[in-house]
C-alpha atoms as a PDB file:
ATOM      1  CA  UNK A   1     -10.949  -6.918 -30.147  1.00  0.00           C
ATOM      2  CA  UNK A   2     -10.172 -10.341 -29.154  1.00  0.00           C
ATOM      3  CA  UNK A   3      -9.515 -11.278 -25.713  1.00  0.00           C
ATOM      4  CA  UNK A   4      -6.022 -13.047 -26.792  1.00  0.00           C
ATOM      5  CA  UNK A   5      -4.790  -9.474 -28.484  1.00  0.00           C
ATOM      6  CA  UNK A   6      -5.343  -7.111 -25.676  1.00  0.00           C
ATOM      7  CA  UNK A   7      -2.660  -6.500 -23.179  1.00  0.00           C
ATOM      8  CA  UNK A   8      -3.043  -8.808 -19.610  1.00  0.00           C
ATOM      9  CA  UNK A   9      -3.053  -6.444 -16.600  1.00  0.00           C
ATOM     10  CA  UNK A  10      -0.235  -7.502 -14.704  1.00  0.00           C
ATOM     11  CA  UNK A  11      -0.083  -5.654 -11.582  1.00  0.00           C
ATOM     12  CA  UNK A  12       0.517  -1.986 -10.175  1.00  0.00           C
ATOM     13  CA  UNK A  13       3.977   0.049 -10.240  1.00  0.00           C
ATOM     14  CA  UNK A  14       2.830   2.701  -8.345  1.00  0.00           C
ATOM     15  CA  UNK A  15       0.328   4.507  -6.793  1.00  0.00           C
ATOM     16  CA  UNK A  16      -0.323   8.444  -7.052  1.00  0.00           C
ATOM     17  CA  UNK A  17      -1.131  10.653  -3.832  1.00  0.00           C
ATOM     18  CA  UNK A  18      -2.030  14.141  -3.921  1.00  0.00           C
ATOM     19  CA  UNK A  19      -0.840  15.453  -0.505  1.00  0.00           C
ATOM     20  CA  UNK A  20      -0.678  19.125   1.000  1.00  0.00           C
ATOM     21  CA  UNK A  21       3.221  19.113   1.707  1.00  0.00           C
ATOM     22  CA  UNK A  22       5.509  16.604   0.755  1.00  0.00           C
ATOM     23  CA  UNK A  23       7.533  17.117   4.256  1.00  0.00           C
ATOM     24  CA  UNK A  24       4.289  16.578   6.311  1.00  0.00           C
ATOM     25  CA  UNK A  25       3.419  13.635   4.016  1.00  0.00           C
ATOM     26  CA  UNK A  26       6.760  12.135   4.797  1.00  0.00           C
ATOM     27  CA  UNK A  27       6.660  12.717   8.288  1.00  0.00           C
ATOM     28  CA  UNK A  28       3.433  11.192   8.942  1.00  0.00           C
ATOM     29  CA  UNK A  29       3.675   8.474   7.015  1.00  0.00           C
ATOM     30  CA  UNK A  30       6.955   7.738   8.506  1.00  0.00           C
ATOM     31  CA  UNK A  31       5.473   7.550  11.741  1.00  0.00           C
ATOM     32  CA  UNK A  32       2.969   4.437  10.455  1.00  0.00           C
ATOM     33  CA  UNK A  33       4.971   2.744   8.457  1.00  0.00           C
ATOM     34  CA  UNK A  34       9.117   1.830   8.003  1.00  0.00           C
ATOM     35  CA  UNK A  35       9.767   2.307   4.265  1.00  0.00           C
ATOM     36  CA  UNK A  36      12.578   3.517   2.512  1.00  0.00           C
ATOM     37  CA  UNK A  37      12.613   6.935   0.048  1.00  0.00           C
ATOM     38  CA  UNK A  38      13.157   5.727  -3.614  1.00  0.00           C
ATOM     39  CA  UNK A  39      13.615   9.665  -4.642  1.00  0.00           C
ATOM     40  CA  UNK A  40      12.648  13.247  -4.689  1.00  0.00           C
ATOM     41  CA  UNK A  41      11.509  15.662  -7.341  1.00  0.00           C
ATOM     42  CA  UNK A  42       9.827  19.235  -7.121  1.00  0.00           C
ATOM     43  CA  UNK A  43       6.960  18.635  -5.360  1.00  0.00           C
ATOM     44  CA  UNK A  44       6.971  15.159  -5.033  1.00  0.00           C
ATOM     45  CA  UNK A  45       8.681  12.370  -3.353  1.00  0.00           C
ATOM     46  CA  UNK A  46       8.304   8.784  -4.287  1.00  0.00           C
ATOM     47  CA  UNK A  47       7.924   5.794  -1.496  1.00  0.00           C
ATOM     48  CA  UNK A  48       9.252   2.499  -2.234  1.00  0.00           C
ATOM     49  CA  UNK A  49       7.316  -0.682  -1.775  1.00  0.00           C
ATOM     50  CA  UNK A  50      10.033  -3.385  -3.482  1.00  0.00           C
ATOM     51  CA  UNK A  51       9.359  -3.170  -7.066  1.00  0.00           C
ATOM     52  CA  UNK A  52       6.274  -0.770  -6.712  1.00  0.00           C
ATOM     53  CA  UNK A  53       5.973   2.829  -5.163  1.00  0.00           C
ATOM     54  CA  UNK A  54       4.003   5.500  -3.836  1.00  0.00           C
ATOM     55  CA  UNK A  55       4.254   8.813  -5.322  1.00  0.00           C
ATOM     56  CA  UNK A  56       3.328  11.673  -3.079  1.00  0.00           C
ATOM     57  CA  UNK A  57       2.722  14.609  -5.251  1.00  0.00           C
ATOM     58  CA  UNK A  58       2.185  18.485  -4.134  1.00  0.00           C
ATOM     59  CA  UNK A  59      -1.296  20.265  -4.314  1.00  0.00           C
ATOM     60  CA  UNK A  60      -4.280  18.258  -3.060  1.00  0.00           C
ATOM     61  CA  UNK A  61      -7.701  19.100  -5.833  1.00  0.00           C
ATOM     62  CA  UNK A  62     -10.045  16.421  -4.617  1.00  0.00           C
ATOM     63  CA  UNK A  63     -12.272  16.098  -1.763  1.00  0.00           C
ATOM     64  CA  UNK A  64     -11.729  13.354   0.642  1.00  0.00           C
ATOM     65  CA  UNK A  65     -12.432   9.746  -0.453  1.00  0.00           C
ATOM     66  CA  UNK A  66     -14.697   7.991   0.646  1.00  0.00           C
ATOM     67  CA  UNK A  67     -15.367   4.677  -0.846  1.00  0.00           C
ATOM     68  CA  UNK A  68     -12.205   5.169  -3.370  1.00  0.00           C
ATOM     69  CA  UNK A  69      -9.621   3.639  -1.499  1.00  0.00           C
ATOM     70  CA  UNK A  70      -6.044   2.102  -2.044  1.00  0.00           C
ATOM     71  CA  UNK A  71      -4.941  -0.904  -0.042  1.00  0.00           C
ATOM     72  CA  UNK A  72      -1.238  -1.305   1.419  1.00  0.00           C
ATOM     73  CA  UNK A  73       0.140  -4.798   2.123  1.00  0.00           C
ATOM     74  CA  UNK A  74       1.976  -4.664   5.080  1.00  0.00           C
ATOM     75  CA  UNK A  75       4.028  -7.536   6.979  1.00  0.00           C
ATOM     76  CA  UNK A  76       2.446  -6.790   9.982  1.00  0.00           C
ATOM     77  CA  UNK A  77      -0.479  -4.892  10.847  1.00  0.00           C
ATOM     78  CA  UNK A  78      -0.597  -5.200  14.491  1.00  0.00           C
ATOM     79  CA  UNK A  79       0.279  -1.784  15.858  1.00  0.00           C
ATOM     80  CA  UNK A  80      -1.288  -0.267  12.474  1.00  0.00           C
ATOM     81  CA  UNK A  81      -4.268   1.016  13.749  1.00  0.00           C
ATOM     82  CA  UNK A  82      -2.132   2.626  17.367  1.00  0.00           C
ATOM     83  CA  UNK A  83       0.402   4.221  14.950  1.00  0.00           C
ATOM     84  CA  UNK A  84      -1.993   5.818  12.721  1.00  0.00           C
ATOM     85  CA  UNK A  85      -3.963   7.167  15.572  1.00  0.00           C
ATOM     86  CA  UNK A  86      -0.640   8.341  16.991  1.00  0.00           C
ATOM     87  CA  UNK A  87       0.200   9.841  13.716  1.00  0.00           C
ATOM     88  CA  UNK A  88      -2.803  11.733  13.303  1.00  0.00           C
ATOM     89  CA  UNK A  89      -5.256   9.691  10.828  1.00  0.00           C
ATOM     90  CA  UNK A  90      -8.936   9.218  10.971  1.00  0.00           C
ATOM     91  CA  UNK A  91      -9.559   5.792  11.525  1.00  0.00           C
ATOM     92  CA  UNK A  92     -12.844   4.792   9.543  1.00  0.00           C
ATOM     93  CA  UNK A  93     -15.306   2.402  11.278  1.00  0.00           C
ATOM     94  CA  UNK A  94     -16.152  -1.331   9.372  1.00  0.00           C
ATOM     95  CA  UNK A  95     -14.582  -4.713   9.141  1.00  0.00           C
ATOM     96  CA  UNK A  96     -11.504  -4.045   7.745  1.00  0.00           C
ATOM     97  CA  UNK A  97      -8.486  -1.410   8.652  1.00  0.00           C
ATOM     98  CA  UNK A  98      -8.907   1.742   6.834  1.00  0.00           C
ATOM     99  CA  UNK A  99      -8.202   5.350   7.707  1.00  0.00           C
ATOM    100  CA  UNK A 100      -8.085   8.811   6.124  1.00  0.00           C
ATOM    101  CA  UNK A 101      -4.769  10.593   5.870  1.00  0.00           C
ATOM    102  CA  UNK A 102      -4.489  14.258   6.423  1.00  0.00           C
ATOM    103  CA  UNK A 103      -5.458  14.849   3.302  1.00  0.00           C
ATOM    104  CA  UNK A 104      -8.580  12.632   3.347  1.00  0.00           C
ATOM    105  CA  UNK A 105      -6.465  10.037   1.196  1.00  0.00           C
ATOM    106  CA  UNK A 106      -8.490   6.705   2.179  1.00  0.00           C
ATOM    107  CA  UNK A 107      -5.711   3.886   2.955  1.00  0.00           C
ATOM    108  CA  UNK A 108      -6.748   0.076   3.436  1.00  0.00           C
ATOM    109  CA  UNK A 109      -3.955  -1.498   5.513  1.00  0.00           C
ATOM    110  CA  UNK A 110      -3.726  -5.511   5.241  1.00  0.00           C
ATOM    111  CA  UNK A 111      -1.466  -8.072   5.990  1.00  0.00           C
ATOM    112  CA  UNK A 112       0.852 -10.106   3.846  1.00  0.00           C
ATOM    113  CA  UNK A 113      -0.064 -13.774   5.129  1.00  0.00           C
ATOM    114  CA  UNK A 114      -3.193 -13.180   4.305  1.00  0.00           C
ATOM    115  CA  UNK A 115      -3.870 -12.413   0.555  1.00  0.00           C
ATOM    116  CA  UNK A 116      -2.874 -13.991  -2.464  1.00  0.00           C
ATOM    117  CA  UNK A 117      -0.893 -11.416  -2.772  1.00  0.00           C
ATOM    118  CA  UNK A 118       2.589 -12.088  -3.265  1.00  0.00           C
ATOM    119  CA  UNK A 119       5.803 -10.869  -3.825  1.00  0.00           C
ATOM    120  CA  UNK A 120       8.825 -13.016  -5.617  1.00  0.00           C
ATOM    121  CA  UNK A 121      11.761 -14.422  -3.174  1.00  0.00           C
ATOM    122  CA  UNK A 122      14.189 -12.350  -5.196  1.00  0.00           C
ATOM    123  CA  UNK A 123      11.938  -8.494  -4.005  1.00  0.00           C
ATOM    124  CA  UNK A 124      11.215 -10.332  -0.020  1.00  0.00           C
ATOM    125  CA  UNK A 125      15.303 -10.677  -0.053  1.00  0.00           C
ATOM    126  CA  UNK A 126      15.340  -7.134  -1.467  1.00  0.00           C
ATOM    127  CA  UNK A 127      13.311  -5.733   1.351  1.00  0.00           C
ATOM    128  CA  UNK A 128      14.540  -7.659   3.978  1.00  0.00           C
ATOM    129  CA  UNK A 129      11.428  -9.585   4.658  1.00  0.00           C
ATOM    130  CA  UNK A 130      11.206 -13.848   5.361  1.00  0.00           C
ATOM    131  CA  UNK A 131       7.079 -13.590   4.963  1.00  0.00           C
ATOM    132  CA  UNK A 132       4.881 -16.293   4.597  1.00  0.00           C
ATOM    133  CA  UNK A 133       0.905 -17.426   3.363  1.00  0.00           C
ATOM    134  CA  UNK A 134      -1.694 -18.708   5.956  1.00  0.00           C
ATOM    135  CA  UNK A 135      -3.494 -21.693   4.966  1.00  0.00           C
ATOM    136  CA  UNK A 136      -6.565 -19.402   3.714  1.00  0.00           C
ATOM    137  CA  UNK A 137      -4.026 -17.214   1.153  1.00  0.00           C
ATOM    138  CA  UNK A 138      -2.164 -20.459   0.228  1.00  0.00           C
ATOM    139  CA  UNK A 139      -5.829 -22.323  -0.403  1.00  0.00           C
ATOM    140  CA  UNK A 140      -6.806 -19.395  -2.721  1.00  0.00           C
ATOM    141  CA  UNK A 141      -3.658 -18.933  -4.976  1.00  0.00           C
ATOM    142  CA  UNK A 142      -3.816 -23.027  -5.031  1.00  0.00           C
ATOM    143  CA  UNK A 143      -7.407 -22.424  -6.204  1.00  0.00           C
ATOM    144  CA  UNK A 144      -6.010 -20.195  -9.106  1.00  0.00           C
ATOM    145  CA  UNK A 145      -3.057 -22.577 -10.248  1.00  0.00           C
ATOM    146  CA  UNK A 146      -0.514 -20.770  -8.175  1.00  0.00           C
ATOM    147  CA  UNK A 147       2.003 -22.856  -6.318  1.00  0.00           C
ATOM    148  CA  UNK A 148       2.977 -20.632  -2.902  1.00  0.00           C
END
């Protein structure tokens, strides 16, 4: 198939977490991270992130991750890796800010400013957020042909 004919990824809506109880899974990750609940369904509850979401589904079947990960942009990771501990999670050693939620669900926690990343003005105004790039993020969407 030709490259010009197959669909261009374009980004992630959602992510899919298998968790033991949905009100444990709620609780925990409510004491980590401020986020509002998009919606509930039998067994599941769904996280918003903007225009993406976490979905936080009922009935864990895998082991824990280890090298599978997801990673979370956050606007500040700061108080990340005291809040997690607080909350409960195994924080994994190595160079960048990972832990293991109760139900061995491997999380990568970075910070806005410094990805290329990004989120329109329209979904920042949506969530409340006035974020910007450092000079490394802005240098590397600039290197792509992305004006920040």
């Amino acid at each position: 198939m030709e490259e010009k004919t197959k669909p261009h990824l374009v980004g992630v809506n959602h992510i899919a977490l298998e968790v033991g109880n949905i009100e444990e899974a709620l609780a925990f990750y409510a004491r980590i991270f401020t986020f509002e609940l998009r919606g509930r369904g039998r067994g599941a509850a769904f996280i918003d992130m903007g225009d993406q979401f976490i979905a936080l589904t009922e009935g864990r079947s895998q082991s824990a991750d280890d090298d599978r990960h997801f990673g979370l942009v956050v606007d500040d990771r700061s108080r990340v890796r005291e809040l997690a501990t607080a909350a409960g999670a195994k924080i994994l050693e190595g160079n960048t800010l990972d832990f293991l939620d109760p139900w061995g669900n491997r999380i990568q926690v970075v910070e806005y400013r410094d990805l290329q990343f990004t989120k329109t003005p329209a979904v920042l105004k949506f969530m409340g957020l006035d974020l910007d790039k450092s000079e490394e993020a802005k240098a590397e969407l600039r290197k792509k042909g992305i004006e920040p």
